[in-house]
Protein backbone atom coordinates (compact mmCIF):
# COMPACT_ATOMS: atom_id res chain seq x y z
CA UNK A 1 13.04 -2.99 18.83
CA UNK A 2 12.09 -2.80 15.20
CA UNK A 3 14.72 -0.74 12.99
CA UNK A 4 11.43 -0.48 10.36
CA UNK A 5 9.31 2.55 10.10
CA UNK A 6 6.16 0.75 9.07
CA UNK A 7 4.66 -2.80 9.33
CA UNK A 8 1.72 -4.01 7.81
CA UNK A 9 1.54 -7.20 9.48
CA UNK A 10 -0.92 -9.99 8.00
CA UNK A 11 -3.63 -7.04 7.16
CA UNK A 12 -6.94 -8.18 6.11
CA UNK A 13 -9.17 -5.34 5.29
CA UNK A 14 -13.09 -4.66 4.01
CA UNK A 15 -15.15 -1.85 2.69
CA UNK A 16 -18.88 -2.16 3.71
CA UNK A 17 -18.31 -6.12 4.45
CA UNK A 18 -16.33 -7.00 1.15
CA UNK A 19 -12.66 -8.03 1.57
CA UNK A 20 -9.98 -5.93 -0.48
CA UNK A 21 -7.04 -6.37 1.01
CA UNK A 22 -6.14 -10.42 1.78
CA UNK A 23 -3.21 -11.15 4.33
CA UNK A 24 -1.21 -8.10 2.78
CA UNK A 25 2.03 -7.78 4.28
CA UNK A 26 4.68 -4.74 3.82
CA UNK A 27 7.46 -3.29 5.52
CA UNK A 28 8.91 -0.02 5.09
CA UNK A 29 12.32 1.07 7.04
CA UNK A 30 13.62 5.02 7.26
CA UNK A 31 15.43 6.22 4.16
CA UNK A 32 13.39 4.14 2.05
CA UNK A 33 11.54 4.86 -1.28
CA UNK A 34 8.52 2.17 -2.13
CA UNK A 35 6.57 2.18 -5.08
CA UNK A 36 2.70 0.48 -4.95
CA UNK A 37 1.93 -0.42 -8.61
CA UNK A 38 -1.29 -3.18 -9.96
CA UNK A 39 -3.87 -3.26 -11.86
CA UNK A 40 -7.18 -1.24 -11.37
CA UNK A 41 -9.12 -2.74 -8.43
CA UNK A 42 -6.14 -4.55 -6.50
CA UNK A 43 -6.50 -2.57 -3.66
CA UNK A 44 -3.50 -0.26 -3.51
CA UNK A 45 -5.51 2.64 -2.71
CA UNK A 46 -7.51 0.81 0.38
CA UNK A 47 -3.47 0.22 1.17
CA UNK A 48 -2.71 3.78 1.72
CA UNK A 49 -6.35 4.55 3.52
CA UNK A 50 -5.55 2.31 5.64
CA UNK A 51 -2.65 3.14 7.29
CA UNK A 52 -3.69 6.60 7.12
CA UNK A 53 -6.89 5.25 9.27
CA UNK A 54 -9.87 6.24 7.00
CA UNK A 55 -12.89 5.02 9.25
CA UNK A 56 -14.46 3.59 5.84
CA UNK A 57 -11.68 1.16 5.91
CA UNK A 58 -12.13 -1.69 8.63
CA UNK A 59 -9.29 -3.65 9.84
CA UNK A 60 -10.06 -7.31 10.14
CA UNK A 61 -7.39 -8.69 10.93
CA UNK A 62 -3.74 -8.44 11.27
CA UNK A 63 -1.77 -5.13 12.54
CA UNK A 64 0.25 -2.18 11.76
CA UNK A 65 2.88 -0.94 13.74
CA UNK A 66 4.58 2.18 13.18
CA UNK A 67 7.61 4.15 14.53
CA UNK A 68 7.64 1.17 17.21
CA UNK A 69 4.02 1.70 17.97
CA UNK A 70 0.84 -0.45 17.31
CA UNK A 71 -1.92 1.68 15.41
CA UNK A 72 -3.92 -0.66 14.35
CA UNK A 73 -7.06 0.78 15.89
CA UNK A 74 -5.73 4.62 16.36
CA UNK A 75 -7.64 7.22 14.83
CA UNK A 76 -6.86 9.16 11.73
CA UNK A 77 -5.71 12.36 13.55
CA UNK A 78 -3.02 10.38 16.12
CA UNK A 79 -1.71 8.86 13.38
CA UNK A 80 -0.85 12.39 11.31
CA UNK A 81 0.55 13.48 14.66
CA UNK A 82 2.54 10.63 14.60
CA UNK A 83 3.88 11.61 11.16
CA UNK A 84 1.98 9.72 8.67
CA UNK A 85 0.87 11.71 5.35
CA UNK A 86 -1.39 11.25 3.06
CA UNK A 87 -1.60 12.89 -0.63
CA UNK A 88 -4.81 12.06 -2.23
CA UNK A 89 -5.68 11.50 -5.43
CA UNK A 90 -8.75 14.01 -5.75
CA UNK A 91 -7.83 16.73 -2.55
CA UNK A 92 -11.56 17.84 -1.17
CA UNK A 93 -12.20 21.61 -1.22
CA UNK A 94 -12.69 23.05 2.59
CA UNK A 95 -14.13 26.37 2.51
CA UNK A 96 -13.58 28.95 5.15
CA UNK A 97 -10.18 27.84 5.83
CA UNK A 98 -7.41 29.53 4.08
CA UNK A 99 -4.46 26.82 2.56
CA UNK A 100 -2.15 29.07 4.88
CA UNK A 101 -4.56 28.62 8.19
CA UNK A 102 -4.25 24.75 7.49
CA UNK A 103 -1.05 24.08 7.60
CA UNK A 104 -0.39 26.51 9.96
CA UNK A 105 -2.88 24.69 12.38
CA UNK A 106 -1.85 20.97 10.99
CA UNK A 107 1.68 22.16 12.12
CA UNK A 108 1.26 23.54 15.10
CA UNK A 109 -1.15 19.85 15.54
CA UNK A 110 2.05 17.88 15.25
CA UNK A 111 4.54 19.76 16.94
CA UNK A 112 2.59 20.91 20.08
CA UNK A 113 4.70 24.07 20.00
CA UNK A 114 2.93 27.65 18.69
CA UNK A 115 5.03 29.05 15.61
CA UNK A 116 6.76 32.04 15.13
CA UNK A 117 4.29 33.81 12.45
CA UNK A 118 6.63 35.49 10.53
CA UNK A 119 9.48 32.44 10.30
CA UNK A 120 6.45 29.87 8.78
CA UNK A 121 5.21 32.58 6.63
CA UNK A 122 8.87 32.72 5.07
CA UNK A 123 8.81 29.67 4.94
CA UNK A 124 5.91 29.32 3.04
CA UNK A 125 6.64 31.51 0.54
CA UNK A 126 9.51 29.90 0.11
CA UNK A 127 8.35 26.57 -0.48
CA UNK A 128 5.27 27.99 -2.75
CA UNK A 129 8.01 29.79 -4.76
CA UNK A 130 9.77 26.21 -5.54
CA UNK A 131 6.59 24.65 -6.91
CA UNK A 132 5.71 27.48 -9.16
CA UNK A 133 2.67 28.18 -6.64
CA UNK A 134 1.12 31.79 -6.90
CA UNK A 135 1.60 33.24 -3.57
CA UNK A 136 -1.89 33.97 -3.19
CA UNK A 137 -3.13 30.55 -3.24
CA UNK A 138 -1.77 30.91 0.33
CA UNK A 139 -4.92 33.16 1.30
CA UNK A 140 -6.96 31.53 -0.70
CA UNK A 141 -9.77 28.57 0.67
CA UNK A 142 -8.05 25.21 0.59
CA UNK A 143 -8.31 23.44 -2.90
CA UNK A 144 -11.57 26.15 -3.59
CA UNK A 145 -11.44 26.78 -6.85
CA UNK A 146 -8.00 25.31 -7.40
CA UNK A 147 -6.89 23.82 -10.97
CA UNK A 148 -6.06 20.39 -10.67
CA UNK A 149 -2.59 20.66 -11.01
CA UNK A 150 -2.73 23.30 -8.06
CA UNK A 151 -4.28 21.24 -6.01
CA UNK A 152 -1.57 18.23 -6.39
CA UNK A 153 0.76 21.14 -6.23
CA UNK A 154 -1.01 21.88 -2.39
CA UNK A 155 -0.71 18.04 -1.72
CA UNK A 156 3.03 18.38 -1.90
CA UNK A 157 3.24 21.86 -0.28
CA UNK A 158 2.01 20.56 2.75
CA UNK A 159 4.33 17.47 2.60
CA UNK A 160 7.37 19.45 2.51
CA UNK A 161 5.73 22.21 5.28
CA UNK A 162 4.78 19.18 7.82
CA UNK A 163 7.51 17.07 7.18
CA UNK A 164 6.26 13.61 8.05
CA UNK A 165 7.89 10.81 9.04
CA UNK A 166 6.20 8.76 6.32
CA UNK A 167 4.35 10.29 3.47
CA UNK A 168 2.14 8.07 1.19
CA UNK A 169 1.25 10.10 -2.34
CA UNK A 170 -1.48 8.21 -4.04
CA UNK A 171 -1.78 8.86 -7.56
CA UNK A 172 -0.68 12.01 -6.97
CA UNK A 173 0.64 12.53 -10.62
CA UNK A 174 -2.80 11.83 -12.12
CA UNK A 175 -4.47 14.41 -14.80
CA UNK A 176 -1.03 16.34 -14.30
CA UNK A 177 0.64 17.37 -17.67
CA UNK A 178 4.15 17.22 -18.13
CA UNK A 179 5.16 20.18 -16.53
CA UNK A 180 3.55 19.63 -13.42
CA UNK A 181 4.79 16.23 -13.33
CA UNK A 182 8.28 17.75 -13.31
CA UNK A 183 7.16 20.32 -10.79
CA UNK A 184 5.52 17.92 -8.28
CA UNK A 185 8.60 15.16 -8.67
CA UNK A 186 11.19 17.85 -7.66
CA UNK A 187 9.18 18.56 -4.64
CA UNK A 188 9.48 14.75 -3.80
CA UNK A 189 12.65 15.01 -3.98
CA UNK A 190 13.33 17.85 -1.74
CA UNK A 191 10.99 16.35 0.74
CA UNK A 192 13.17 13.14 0.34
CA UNK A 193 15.87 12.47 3.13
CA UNK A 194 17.71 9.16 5.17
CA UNK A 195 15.04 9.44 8.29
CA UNK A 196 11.90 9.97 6.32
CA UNK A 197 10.35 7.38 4.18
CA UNK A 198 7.59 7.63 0.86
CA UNK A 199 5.09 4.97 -0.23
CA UNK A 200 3.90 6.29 -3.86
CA UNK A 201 1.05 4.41 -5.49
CA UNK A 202 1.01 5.22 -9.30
CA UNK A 203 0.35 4.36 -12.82
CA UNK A 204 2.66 6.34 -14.70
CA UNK A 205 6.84 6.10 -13.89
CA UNK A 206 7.23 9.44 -15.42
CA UNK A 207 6.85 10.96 -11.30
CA UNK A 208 9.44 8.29 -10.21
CA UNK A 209 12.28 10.09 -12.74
CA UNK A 210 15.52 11.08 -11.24
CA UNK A 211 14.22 9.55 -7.34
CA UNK A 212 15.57 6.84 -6.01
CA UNK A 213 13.40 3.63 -5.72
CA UNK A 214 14.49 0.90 -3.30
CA UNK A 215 11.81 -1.55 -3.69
CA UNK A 216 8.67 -1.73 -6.43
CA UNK A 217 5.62 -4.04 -4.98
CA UNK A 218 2.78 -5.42 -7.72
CA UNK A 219 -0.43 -5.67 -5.67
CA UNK A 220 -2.89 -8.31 -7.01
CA UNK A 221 -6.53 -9.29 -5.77
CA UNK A 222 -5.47 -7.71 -2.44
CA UNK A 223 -2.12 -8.97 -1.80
CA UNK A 224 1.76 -8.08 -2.46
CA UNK A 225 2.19 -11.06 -5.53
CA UNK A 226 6.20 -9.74 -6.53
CA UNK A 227 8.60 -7.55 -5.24
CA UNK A 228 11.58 -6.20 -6.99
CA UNK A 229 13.88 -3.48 -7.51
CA UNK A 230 13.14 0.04 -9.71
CA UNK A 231 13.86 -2.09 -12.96
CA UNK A 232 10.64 -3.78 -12.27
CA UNK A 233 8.69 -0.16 -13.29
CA UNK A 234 10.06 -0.73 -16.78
CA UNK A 235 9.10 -4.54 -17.07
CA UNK A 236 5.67 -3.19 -15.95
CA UNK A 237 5.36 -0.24 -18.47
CA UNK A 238 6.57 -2.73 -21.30
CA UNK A 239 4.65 -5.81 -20.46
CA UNK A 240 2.20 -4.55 -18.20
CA UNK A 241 0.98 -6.82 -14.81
CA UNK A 242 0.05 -10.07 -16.93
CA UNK A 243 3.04 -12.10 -15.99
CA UNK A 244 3.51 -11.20 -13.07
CA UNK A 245 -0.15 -12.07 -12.09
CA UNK A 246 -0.43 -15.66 -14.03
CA UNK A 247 2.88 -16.21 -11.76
CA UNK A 248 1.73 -15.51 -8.42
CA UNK A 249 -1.37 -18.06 -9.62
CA UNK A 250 0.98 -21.34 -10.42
């Protein structure tokens, strides 16, 4: 049996009949930090929708396996039971449910066990406390009204109140300023441990400061073109993807 967490096996995926992703192949074990980086348009964000199982995403070929299972053709919800997360990079506002009803429902969705009221609500505090959250946003309609830095801030609050297996953040650190940057990156790293894993697709290596990155993959016209360690993010920010691309091409 596979010791990996995730496989993308061979994946070629479309969006109403065009091709993004080509053959893309990736493999992601527990413990392990990977960071998605490439230009605008390579198809790092179809990447993360489609392990999560977005319907607008079809599979075409290839497979993905995770936690020893295939899910290639699993809906969206079995897969977040399963433990896969997803951060996105513009949250949608759902009215009539309260941020506190969600995850209290997502949880209870993954677990298959009712919670003890009182024990989550601490727990929510808690956690809202940590990321500088107001502790009314709890009560308030998910992302309704919310700042954008409050609603990245919600991303990662439910992150650290499900506690997935595998948690992919997509852009998550864009239009944050600098404090929120810091905010959201410490709640990474509390959500970080040796069985869980994080994909993080960004532009900006100030949200990878002070985490540990095990591997950094360029994507490029729908494929993985060069993988390397975390000194590849400062290669990138100095000399952008250029290189790396006209290499992949010889």
């Amino acid at each position: 049996m596979s010791k990996n967490l995730l496989e993308v096996s061979g994946v070629h995926a479309s969006v109403e009949g065009k091709e993004i992703l080509s053959g893309l192949n990736l493999t992601v074990a527990p413990g392990e930090t990977h960071v998605i980086m490439g230009p605008n348009g390579a198809g790092k964000s179809t990447l993360g929708n489609v392990i999560l199982g977005n319907p607008e995403y079809q599979v075409d070929a290839g497979s993905i396996t995770f936690d020893g299972a295939d899910i290639t053709a699993e809906k969206t919800d079995a897969r977040a039971r399963r433990g896969i997360f997803y951060s996105f990079q513009s949250p949608e506002e759902v009215p009539g449910v309260t941020l506190e009803d969600f995850l209290r429902v997502s949880k209870t969705a993954i677990t298959g066990k009712p919670l003890k009221v009182f024990a989550f609500q601490k727990e929510l505090k808690k956690t809202m406390e940590a990321l500088q959250m107001d502790e009314a946003y709890a009560h308030r309609y998910l992302n309704v009204g919310f700042s954008g830095g409050e609603k990245k801030k919600a991303e990662i609050l439910q992150m650290l109140i499900l506690q997935p297996k595998l948690a992919i953040l997509d852009e998550t650190d864009s239009g944050l300023d600098v404090d929120a940057v810091r905010v959201v990156s410490e709640g990474i790293r509390r959500y970080k441990n040796k069985e869980n894993a994080l994909l993080i697709i960004t532009h900006n290596a100030k949200i990878l400061e002070g985490l540990h990155v095990d591997y950094v993959h360029v994507l490029a016209d729908g494929k993985i073109i060069h993988t390397g360690g975390p000194e590849l993010i400062e290669e990138i920010s100095r000399e952008g993807f250029h290189r790396l691309e006209e290499g992949a091409a010889q």
